[in-house]
C-alpha atoms as a PDB file:
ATOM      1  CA  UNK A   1      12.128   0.844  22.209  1.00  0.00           C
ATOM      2  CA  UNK A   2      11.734  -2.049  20.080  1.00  0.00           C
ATOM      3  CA  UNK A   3      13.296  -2.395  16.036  1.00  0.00           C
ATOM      4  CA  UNK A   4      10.400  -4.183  14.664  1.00  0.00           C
ATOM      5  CA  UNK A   5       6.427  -3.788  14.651  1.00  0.00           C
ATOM      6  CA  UNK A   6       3.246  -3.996  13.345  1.00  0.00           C
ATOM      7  CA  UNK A   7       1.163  -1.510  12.169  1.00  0.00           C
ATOM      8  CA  UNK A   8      -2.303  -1.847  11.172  1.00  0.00           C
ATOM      9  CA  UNK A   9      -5.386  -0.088   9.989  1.00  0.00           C
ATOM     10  CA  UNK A  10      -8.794  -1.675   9.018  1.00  0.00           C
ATOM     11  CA  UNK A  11     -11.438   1.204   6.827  1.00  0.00           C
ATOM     12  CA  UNK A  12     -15.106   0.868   5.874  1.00  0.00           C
ATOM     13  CA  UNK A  13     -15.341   1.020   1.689  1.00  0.00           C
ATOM     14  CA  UNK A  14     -18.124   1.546  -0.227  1.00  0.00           C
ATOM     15  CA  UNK A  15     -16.787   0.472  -3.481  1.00  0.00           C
ATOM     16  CA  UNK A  16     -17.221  -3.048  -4.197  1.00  0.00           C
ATOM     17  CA  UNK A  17     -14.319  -5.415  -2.543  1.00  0.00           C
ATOM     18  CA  UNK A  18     -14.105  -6.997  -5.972  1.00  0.00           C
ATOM     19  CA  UNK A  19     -13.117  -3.485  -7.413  1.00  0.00           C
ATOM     20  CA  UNK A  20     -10.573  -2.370  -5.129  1.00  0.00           C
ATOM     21  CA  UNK A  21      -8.874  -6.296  -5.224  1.00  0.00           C
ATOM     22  CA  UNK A  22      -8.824  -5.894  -8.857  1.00  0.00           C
ATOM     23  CA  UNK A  23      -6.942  -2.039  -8.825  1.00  0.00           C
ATOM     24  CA  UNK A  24      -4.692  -3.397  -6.258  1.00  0.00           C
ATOM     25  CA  UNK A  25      -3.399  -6.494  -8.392  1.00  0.00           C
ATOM     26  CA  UNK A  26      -4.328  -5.420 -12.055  1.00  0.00           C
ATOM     27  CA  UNK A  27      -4.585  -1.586 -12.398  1.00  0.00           C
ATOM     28  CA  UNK A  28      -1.570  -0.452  -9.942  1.00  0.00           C
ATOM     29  CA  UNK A  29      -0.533   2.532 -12.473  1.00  0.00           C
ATOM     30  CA  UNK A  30      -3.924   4.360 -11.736  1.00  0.00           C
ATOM     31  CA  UNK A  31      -2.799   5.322  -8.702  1.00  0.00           C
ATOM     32  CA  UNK A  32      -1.407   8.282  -9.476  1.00  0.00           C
ATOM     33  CA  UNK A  33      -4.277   9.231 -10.836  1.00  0.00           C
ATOM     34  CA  UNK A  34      -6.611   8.859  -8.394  1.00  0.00           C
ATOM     35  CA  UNK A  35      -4.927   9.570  -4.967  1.00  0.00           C
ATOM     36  CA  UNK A  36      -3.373  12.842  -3.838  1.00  0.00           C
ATOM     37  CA  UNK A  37      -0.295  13.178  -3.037  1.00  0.00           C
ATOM     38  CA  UNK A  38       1.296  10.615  -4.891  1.00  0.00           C
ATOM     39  CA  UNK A  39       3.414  11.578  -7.438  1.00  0.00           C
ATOM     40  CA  UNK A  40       4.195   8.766  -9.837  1.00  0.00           C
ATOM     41  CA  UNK A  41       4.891   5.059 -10.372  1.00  0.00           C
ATOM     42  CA  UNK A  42       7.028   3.100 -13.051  1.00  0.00           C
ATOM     43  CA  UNK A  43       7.475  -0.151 -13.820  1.00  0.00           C
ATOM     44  CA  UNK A  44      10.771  -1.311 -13.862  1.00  0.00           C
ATOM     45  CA  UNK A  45      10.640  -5.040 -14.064  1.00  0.00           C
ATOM     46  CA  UNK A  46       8.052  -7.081 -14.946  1.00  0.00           C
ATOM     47  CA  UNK A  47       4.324  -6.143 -15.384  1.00  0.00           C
ATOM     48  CA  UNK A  48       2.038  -4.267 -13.330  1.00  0.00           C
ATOM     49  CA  UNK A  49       0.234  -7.580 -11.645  1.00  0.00           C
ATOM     50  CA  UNK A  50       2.430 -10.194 -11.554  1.00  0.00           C
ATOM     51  CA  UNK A  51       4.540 -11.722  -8.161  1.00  0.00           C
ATOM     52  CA  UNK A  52       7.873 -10.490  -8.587  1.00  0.00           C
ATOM     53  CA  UNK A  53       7.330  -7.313 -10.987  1.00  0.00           C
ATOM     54  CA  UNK A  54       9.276  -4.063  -9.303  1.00  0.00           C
ATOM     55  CA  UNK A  55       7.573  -0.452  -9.316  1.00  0.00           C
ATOM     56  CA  UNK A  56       8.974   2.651  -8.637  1.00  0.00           C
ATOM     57  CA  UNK A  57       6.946   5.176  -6.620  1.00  0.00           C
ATOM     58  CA  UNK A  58       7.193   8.666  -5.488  1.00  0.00           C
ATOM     59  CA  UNK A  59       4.363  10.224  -3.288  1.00  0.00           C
ATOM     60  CA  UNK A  60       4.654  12.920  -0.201  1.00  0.00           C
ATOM     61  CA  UNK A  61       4.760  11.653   2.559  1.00  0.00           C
ATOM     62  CA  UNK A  62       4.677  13.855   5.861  1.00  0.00           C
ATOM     63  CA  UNK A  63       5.105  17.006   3.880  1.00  0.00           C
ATOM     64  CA  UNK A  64       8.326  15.774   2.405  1.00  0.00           C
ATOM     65  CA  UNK A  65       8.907  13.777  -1.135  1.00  0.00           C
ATOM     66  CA  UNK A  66       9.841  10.056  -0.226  1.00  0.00           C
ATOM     67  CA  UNK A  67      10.613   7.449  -3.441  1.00  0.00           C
ATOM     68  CA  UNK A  68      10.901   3.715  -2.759  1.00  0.00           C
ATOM     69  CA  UNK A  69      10.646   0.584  -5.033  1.00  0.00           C
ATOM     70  CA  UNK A  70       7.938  -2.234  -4.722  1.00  0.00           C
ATOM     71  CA  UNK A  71       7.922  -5.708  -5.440  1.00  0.00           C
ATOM     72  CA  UNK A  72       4.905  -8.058  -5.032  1.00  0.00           C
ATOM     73  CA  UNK A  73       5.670 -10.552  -2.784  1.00  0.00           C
ATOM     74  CA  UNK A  74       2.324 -12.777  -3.184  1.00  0.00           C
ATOM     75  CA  UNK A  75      -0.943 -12.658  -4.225  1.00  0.00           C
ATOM     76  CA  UNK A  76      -4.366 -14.730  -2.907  1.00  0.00           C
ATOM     77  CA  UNK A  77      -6.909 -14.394  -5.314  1.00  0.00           C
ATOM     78  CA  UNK A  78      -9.480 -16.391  -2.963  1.00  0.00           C
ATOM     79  CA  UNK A  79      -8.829 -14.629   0.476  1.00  0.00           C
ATOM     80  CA  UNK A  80      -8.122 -11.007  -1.741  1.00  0.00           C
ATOM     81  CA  UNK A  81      -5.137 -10.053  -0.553  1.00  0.00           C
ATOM     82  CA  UNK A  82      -1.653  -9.089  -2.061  1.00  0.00           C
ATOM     83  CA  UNK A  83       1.390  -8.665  -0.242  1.00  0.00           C
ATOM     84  CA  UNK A  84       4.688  -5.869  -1.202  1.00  0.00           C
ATOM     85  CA  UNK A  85       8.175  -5.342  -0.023  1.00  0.00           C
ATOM     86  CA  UNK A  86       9.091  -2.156  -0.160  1.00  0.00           C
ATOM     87  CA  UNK A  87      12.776  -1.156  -0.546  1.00  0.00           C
ATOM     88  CA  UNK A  88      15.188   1.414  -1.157  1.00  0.00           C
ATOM     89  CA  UNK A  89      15.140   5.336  -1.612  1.00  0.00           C
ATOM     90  CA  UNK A  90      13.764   6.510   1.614  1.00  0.00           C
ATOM     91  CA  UNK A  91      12.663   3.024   3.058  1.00  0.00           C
ATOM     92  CA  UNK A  92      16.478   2.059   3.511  1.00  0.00           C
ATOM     93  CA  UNK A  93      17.373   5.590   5.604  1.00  0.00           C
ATOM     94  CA  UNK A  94      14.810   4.621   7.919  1.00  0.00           C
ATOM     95  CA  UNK A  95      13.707   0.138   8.133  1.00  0.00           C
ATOM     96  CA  UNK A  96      15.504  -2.935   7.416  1.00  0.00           C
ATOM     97  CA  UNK A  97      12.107  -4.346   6.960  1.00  0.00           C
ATOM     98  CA  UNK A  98       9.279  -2.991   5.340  1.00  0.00           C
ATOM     99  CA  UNK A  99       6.169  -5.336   4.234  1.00  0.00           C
ATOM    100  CA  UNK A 100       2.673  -3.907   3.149  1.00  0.00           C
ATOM    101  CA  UNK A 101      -0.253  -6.346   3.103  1.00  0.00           C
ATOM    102  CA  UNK A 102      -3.530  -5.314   1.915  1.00  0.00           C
ATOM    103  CA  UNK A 103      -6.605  -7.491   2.557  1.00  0.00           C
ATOM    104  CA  UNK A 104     -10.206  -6.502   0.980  1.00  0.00           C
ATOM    105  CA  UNK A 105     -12.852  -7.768   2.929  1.00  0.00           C
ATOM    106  CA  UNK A 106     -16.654  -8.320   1.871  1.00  0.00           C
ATOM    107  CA  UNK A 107     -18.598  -8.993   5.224  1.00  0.00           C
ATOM    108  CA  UNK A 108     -21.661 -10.624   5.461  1.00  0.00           C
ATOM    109  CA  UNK A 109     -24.152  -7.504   5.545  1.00  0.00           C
ATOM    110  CA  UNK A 110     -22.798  -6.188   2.250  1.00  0.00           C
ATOM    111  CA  UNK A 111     -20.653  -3.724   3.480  1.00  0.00           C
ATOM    112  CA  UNK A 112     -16.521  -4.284   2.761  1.00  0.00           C
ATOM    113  CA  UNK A 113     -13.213  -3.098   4.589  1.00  0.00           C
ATOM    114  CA  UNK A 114      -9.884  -2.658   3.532  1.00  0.00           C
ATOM    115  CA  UNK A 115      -6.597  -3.530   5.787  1.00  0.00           C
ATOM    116  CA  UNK A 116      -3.453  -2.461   5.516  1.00  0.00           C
ATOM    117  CA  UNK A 117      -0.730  -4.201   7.567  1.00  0.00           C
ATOM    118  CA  UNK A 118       2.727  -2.858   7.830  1.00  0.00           C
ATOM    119  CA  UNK A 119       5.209  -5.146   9.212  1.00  0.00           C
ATOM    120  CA  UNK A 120       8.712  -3.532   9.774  1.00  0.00           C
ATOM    121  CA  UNK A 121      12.204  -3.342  11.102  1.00  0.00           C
ATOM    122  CA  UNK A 122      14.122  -0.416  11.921  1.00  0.00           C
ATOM    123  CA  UNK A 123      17.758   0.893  11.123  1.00  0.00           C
ATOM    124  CA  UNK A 124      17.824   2.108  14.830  1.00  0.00           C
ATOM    125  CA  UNK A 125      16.028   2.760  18.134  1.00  0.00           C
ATOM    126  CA  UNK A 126      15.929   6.357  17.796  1.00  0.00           C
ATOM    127  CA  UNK A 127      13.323   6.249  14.648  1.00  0.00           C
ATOM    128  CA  UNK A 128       9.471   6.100  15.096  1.00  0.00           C
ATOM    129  CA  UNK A 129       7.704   3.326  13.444  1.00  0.00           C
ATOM    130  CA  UNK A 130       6.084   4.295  10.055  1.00  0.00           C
ATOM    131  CA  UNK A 131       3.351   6.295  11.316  1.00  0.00           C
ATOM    132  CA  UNK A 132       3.557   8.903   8.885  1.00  0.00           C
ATOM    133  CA  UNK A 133       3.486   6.379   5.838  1.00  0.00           C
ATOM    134  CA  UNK A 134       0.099   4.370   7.257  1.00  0.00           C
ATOM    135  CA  UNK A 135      -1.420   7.737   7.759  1.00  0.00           C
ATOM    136  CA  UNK A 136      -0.513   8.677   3.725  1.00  0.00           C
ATOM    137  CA  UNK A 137      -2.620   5.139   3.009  1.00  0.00           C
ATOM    138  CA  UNK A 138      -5.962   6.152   5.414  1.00  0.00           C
ATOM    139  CA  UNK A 139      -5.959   9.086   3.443  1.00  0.00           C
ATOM    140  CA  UNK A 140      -5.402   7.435  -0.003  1.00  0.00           C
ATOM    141  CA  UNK A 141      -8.273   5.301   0.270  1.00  0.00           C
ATOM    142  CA  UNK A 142     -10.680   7.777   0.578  1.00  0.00           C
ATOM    143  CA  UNK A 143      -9.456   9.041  -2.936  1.00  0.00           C
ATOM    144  CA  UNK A 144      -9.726   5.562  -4.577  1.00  0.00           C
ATOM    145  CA  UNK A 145     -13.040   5.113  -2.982  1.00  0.00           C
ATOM    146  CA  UNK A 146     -14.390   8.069  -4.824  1.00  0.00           C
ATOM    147  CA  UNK A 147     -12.898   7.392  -7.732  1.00  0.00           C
ATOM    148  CA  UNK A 148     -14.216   3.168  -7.506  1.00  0.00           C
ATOM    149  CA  UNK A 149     -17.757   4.579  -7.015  1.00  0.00           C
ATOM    150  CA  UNK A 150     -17.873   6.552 -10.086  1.00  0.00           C
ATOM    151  CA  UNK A 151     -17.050   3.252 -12.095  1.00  0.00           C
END
């Protein structure tokens, strides 16, 4: 079984692209708020939207409470997408490696998509990849699709 991978998961949105860009690299701290299951973020360097700042989270995940840090690796205005490394807490027991990218897409019939990308590296053979984690994000987005409509 190989260490590293690629996970990835493209969803239909019905919010505009333009909204869920901007709660992705402006409005982070709503997240709580809007999605079940996760529990609470802090910001512990930085600000919430800039390349470098460091968040806290803690969400369930699988049934079980998992806490991790985030730090924004990039960020492409033009192409929407924004790129995290997440790190310690639970991440280290399980991946060397763990790299989010999320890419809003506006097609050309109107409709949008979200993808998440996880890119990671494990601490040994005998763990899964991160199913369990991209299957917490599907289920977000529903949740901040609701919520984006309302706005």
């Amino acid at each position: 079984m190989a260490l590293s991978g690629i996970l990835s998961s493209e969803i239909g949105i019905k919010a505009p692209a333009s909204k869920w860009f901007n709660l992705f690299t402006k409005q982070l701290q709503r997240i709580p708020i809007i999605v079940d299951g996760v529990e609470n973020v802090t910001l512990l360097q930085g600000d919430w939207h800039t390349i470098g700042s460091v968040k806290q989270w803690s969400e369930i995940v699988d049934g079980k409470v998992a806490t991790f840090k985030e730090k924004i690796e990039a960020i492409d205005e033009k192409n929407k997408w924004i790129r995290y490394n997440i790190f310690d807490g639970e991440m280290n027991k399980h991946y060397k490696v763990y790299i989010l990218t999320i890419q809003v897409n506006e097609k050309d019939d109107g409709s949008a998509s979200i993808k998440w990308t996880i890119e990671y590296e494990k601490v040994n053979e005998t763990l899964e990849p991160p199913y369990p984690y991209m299957d917490s994000i599907t289920k977000g987005c529903k949740d901040i699709d609701a919520e984006l409509l309302k706005e």
